[in-house]
C-alpha atoms as a PDB file:
ATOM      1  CA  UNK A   1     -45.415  21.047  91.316  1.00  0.00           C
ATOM      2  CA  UNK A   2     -43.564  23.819  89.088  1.00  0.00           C
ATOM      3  CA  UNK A   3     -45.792  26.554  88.190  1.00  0.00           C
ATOM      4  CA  UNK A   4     -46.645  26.527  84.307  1.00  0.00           C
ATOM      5  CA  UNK A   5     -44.805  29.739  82.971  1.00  0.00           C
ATOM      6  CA  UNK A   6     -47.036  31.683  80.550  1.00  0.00           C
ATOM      7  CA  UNK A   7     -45.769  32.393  76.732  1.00  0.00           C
ATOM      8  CA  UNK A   8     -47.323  35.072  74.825  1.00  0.00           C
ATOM      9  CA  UNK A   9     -46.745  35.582  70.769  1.00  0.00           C
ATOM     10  CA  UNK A  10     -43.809  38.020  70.144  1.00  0.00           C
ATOM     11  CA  UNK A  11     -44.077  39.394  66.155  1.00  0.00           C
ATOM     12  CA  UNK A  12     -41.280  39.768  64.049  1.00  0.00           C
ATOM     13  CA  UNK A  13     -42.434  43.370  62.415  1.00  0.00           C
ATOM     14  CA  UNK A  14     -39.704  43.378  59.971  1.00  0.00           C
ATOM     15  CA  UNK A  15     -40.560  39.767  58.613  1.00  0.00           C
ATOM     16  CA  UNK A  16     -44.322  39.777  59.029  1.00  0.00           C
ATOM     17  CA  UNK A  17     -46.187  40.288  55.535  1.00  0.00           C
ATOM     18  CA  UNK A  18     -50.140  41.056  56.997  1.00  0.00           C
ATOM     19  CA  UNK A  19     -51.687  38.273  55.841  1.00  0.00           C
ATOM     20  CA  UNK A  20     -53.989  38.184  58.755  1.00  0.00           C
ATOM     21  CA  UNK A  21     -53.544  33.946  59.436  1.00  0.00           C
ATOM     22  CA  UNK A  22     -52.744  34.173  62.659  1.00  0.00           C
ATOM     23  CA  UNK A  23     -55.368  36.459  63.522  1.00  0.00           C
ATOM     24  CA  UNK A  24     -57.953  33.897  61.846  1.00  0.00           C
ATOM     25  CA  UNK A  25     -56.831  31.410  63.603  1.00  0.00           C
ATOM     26  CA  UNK A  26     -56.307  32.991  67.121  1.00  0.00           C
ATOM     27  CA  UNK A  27     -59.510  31.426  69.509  1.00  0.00           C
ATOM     28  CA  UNK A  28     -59.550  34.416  71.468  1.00  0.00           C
ATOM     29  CA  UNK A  29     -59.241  37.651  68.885  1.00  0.00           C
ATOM     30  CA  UNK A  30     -56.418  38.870  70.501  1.00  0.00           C
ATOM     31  CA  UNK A  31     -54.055  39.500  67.653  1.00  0.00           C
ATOM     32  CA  UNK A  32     -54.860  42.467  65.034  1.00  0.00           C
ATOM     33  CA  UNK A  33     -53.291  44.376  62.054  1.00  0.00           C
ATOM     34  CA  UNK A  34     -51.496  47.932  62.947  1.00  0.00           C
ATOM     35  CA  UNK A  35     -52.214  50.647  60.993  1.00  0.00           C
ATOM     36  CA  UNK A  36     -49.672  52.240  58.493  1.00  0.00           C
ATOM     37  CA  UNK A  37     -46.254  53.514  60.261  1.00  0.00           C
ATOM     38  CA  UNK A  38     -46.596  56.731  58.474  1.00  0.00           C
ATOM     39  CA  UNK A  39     -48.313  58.736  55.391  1.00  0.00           C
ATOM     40  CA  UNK A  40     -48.818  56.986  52.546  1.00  0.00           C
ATOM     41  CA  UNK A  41     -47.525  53.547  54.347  1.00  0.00           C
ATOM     42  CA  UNK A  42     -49.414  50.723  52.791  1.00  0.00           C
ATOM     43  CA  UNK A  43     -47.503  48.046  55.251  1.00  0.00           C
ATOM     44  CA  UNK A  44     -49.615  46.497  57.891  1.00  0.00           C
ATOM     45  CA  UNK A  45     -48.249  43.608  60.569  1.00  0.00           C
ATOM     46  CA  UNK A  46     -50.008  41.698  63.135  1.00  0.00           C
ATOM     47  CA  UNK A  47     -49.572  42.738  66.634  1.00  0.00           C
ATOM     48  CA  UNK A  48     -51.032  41.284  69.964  1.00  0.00           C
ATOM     49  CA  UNK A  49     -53.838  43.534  70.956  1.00  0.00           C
ATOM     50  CA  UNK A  50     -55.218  41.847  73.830  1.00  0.00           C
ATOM     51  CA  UNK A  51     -52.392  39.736  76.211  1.00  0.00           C
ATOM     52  CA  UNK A  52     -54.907  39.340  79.165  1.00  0.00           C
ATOM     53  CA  UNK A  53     -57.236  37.258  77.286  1.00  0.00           C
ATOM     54  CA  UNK A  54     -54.457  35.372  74.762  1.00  0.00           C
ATOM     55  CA  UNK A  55     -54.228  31.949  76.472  1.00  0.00           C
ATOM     56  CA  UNK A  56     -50.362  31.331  74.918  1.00  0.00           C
ATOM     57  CA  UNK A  57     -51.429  28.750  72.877  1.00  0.00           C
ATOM     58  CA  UNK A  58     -49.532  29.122  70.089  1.00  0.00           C
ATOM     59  CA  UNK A  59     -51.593  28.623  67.581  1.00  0.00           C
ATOM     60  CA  UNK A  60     -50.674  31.795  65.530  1.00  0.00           C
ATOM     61  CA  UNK A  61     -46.831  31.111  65.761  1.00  0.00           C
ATOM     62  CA  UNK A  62     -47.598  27.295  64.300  1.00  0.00           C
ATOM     63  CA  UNK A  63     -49.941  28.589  61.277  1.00  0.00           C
ATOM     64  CA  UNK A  64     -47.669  31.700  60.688  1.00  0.00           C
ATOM     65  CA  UNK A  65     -46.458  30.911  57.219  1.00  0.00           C
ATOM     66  CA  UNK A  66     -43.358  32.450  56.837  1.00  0.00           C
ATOM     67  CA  UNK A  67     -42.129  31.791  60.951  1.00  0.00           C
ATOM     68  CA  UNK A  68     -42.335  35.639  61.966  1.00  0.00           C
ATOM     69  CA  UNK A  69     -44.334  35.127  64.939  1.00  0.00           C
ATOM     70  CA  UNK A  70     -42.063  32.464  68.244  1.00  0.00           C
ATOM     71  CA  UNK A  71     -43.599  32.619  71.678  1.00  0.00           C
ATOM     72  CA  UNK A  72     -41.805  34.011  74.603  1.00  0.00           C
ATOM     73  CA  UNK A  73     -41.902  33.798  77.783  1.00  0.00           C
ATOM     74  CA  UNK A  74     -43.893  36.556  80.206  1.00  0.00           C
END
């Protein structure tokens, strides 16, 4: 039997808009918002902040609303 490869959520920073639904929707917390890239930045994206719990479900790529989050392989 072929071992199941694990897929983890890569982000799109430069099309994600911050709307936080796929951190809503994540069962394990593991995805967050990054703070500003520099002073007076108002621009926040999602980011996975904990791999070793995210079970690659891909729940936050499928309720992403504008398709800036695709899972990849580990």
């Amino acid at each position: 039997m072929a071992e199941k490869v694990k897929k983890l959520p890569s982000i799109n920073f430069d099309e994600c808009a911050g709307c936080s639904v796929c951190i809503e929707n994540c069962p394990k917390n593991c995805l967050g918002l990054t703070g500003p890239r520099f002073h007076g930045d108002i621009h926040t994206v999602a980011e996975l902040q904990n791999k070793e719990d995210c079970l690659g479900c891909g729940i936050c790529a499928k309720v992403c609303p504008i398709e800036a989050i695709a899972m990849m392989e580990v």
